[in-house]
C-alpha atoms as a PDB file:
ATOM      1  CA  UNK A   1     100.920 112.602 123.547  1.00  0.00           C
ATOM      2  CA  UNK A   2     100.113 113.781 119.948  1.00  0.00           C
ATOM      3  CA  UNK A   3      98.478 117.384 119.455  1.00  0.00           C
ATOM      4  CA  UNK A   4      95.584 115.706 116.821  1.00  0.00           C
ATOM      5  CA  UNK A   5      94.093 118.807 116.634  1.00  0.00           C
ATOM      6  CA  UNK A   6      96.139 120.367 113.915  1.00  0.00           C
ATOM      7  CA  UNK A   7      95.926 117.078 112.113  1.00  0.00           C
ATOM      8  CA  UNK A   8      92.013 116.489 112.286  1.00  0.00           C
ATOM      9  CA  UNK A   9      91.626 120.021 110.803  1.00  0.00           C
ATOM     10  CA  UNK A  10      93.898 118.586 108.046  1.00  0.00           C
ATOM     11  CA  UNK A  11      91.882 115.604 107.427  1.00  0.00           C
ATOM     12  CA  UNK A  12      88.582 117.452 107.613  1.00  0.00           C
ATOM     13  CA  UNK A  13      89.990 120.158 104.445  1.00  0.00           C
ATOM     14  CA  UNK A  14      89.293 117.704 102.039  1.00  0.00           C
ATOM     15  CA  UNK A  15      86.773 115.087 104.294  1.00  0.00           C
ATOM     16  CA  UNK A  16      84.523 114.313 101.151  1.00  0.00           C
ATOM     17  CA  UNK A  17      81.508 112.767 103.535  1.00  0.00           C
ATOM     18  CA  UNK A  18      79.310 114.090 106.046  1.00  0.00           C
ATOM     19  CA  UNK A  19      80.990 114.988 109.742  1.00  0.00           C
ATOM     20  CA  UNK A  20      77.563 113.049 111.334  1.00  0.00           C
ATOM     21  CA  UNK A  21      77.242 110.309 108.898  1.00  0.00           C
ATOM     22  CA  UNK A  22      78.216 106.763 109.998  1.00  0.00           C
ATOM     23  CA  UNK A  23      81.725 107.259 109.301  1.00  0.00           C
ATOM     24  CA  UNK A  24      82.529 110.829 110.496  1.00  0.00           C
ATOM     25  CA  UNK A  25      83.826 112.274 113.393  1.00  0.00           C
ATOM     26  CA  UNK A  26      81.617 110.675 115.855  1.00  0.00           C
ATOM     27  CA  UNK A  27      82.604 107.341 114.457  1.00  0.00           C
ATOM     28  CA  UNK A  28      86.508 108.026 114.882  1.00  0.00           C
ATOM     29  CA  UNK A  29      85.765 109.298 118.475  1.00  0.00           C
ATOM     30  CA  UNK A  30      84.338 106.147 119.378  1.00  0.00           C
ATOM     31  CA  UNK A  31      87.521 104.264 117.225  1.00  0.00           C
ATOM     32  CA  UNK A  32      89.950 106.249 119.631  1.00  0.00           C
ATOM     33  CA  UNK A  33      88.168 105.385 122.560  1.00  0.00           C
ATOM     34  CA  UNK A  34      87.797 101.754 122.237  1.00  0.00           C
ATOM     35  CA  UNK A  35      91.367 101.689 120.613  1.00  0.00           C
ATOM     36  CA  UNK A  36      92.697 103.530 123.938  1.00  0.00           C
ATOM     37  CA  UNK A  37      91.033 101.354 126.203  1.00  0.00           C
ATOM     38  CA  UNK A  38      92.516  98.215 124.309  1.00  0.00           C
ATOM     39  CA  UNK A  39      96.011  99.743 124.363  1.00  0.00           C
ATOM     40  CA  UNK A  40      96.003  99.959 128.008  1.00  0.00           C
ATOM     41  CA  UNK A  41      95.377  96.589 128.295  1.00  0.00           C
ATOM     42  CA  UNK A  42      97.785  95.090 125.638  1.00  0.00           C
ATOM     43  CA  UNK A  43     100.613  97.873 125.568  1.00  0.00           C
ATOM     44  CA  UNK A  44      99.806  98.766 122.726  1.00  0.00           C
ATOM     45  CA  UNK A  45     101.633 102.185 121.068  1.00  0.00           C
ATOM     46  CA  UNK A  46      98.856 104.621 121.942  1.00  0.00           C
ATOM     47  CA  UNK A  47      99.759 107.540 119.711  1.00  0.00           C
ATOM     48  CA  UNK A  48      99.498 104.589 117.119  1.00  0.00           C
ATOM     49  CA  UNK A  49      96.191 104.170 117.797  1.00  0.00           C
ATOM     50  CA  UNK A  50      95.368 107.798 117.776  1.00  0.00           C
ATOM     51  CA  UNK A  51      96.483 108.270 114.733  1.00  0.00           C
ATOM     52  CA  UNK A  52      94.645 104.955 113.136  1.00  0.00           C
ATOM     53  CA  UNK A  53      91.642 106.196 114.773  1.00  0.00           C
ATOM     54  CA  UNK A  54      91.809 109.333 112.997  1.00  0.00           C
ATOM     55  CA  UNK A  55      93.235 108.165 109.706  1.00  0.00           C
ATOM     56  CA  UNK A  56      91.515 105.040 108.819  1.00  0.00           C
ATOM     57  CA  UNK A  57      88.565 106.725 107.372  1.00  0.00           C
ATOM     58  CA  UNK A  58      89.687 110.022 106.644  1.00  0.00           C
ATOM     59  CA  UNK A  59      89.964 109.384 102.224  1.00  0.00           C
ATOM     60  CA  UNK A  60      86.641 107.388 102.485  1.00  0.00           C
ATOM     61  CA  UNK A  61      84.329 108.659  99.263  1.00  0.00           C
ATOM     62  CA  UNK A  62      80.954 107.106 100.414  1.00  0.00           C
ATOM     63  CA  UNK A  63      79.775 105.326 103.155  1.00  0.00           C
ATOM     64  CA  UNK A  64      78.431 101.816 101.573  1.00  0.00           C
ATOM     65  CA  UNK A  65      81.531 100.313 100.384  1.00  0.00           C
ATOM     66  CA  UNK A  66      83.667  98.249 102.336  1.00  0.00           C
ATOM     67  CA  UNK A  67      87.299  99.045 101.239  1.00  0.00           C
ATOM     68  CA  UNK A  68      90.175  96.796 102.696  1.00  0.00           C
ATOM     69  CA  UNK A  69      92.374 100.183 101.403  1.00  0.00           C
ATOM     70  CA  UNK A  70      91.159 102.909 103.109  1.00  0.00           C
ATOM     71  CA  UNK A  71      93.538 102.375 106.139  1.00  0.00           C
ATOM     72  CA  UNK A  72      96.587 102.758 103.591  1.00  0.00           C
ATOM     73  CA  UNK A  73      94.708 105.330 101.742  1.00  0.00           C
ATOM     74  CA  UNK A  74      94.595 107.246 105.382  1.00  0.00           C
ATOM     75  CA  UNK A  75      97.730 106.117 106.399  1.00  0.00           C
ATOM     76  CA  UNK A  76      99.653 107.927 102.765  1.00  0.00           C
ATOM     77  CA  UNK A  77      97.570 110.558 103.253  1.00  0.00           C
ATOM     78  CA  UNK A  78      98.880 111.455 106.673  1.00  0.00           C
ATOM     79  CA  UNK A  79     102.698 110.955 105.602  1.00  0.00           C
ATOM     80  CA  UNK A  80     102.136 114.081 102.893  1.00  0.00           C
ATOM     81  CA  UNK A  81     100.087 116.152 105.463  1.00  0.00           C
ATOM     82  CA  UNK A  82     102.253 119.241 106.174  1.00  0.00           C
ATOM     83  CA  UNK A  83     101.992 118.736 110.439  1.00  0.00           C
ATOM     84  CA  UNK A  84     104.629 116.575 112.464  1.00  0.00           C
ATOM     85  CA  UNK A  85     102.916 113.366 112.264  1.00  0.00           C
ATOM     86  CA  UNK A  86     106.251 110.960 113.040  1.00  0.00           C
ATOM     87  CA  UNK A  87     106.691 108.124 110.405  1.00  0.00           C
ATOM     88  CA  UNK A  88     107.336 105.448 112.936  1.00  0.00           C
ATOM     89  CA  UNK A  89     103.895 106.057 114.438  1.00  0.00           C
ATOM     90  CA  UNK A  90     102.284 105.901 110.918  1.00  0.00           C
ATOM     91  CA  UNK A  91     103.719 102.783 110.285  1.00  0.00           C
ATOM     92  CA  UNK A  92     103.007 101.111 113.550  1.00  0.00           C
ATOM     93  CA  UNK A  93     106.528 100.760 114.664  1.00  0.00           C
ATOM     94  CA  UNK A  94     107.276 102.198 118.544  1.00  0.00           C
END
């Protein structure tokens, strides 16, 4: 299983919104729990999941527009972040 703590510290350097606000770290818990609960029942990669849980807000700059980017956004950001995050996870391959 992933350590995400070293990369959630990462993300939250340079998290431009509030922690509490609709899309903060309440809202990504609740992402990686439904996300893990759906990977047990479809086999889905679960570190995948983690990881989009975690990412797919992360480079969000306000909390009213809906931006069909911010999953890539998250998902380039975590390729340049300086922690093992493998590239076959970021890019959904097992």
């Amino acid at each position: 299983m992933l350590d995400l703590k070293p990369i959630v510290q990462a993300i939250l350097k340079d998290y431009a919104l509030s922690l509490h606000g609709p899309h903060g770290v309440g809202h990504w818990a609740r992402v990686l729990e439904n996300g893990l609960r759906l990977a047990e029942l479809t086999e889905a990669n679960a570190d995948a999941v983690r990881l989009f849980a975690i990412f797919h807000d992360s480079r969000r700059m306000n909390e009213s527009t809906r931006c069909t980017t911010l999953p890539r956004r998250g998902t380039i950001f975590g390729t340049a972040l300086p922690v093992p995050v493998h590239t076959n996870v970021m890019c959904g391959r097992r």
